[in-house]
Protein backbone atom coordinates (compact mmCIF):
# COMPACT_ATOMS: atom_id res chain seq x y z
CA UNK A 1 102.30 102.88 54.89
CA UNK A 2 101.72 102.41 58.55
CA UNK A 3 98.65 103.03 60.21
CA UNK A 4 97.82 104.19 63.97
CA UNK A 5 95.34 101.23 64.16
CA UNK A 6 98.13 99.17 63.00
CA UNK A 7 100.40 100.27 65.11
CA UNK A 8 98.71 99.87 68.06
CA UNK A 9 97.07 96.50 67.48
CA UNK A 10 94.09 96.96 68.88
CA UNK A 11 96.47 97.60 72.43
CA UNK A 12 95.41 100.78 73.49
CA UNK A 13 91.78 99.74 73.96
CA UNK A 14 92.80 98.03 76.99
CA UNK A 15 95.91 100.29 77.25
CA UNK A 16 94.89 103.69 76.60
CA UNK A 17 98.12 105.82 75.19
CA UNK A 18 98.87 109.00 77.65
CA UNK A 19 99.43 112.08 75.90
CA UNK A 20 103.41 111.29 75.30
CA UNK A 21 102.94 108.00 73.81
CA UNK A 22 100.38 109.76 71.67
CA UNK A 23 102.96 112.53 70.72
CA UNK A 24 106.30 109.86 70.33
CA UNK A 25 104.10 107.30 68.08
CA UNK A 26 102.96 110.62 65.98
CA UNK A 27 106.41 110.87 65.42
CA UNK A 28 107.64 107.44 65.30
CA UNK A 29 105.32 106.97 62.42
CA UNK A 30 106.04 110.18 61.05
CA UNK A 31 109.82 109.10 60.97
CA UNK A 32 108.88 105.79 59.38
CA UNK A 33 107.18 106.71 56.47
CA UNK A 34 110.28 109.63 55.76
CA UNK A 35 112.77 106.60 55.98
CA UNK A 36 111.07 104.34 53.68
CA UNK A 37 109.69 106.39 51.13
CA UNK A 38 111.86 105.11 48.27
CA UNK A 39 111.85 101.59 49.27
CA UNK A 40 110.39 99.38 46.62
CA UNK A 41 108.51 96.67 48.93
CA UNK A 42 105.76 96.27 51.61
CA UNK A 43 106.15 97.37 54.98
CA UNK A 44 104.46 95.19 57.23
CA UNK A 45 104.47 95.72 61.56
CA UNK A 46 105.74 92.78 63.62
CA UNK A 47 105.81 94.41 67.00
CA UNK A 48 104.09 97.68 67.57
CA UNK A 49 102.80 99.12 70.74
CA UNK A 50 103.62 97.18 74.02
CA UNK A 51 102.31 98.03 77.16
CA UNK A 52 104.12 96.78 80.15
CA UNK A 53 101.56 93.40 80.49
CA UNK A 54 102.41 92.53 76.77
CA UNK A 55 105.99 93.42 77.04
CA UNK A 56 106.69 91.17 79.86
CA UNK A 57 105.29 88.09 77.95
CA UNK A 58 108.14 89.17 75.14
CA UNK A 59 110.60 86.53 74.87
CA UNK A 60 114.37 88.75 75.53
CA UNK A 61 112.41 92.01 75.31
CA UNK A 62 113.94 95.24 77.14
CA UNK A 63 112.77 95.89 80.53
CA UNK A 64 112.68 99.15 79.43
CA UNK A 65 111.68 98.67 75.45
CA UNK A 66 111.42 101.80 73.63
CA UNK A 67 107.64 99.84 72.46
CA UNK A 68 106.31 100.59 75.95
CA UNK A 69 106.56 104.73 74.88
CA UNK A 70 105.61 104.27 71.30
CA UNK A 71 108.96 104.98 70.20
CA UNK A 72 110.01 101.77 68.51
CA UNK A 73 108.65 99.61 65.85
CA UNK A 74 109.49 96.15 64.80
CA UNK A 75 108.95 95.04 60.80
CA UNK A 76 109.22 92.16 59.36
CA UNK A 77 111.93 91.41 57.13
CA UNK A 78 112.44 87.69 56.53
CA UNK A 79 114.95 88.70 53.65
CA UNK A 80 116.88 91.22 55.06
CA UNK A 81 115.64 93.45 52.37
CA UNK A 82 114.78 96.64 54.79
CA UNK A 83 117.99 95.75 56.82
CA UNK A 84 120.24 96.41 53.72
CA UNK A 85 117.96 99.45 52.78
CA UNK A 86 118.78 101.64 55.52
CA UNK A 87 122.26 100.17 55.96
CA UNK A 88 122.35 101.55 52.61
CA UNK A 89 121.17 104.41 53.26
CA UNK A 90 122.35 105.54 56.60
CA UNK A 91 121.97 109.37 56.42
CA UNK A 92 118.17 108.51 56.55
CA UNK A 93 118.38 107.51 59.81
CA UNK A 94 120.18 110.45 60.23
CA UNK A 95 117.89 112.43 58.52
CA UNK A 96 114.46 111.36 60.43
CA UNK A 97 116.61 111.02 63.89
CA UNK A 98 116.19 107.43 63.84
CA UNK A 99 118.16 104.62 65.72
CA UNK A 100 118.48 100.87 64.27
CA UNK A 101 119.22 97.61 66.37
CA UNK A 102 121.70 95.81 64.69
CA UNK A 103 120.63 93.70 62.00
CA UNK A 104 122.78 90.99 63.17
CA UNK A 105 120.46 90.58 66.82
CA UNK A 106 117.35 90.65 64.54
CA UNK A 107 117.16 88.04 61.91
CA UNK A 108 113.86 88.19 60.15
CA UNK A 109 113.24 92.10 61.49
CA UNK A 110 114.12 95.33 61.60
CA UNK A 111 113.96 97.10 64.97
CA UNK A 112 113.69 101.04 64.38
CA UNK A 113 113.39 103.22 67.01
CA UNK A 114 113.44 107.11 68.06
CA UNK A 115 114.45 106.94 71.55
CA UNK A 116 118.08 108.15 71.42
CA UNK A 117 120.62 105.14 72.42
CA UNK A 118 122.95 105.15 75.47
CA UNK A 119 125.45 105.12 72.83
CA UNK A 120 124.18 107.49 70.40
CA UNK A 121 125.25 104.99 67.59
CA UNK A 122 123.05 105.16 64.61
CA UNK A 123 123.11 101.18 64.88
CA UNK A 124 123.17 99.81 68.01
CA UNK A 125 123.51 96.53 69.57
CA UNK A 126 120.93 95.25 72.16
């Protein structure tokens, strides 16, 4: 599915993960792999790791973007095919304790995340 080398993108040479990040993108992936398991497609990593330097060059990104602690992943999804999946399937997010930005705020992705929202909505708005 998704790999650690993957995820990171080659970032943590230059941006060495502390302990935490280690232990969130353990589980970040871990959460990942639960909620797609039955989907019938590829999974493919837009926006992985993001240390401060590479999140401030994001166009609109979160000051404080859950990618910064390796608890947020961005896929691609330029049919809205993993979008519907989990809006499908919402007790998976529930299941793997898993947070999606609204599909509506990101056309072409799917932003997944295990840092609990301010809300606590399962689908959140940015």
């Amino acid at each position: 599915m998704i790999s650690r080398a993957n995820y990171l993108m080659g970032r943590d040479v230059k941006w060495p993960l502390t302990v935490e990040q280690e232990m969130d993108m353990h589980k970040l992936l871990a959460a990942v792999q639960g909620l797609f398991t039955d989907f019938q497609g590829e999974i493919k990593i837009s926006s992985g790791y993001r240390p401060a330097a590479i999140n401030a060059q994001v166009p609109n990104s979160a000051k404080k973007s859950a990618h910064m602690s390796c608890q947020a992943v961005d896929l691609y999804d330029p049919s809205a095919n993993l979008a519907h999946y989990l809006l499908d399937n919402m007790s998976l997010l529930e299941q793997w304790d898993m947070y999606l930005e609204d599909p509506a705020y990101t056309v072409g992705w799917v932003h997944v995340q295990t840092r609990r929202t301010r809300s606590g909505k399962r689908v959140f708005k940015p």
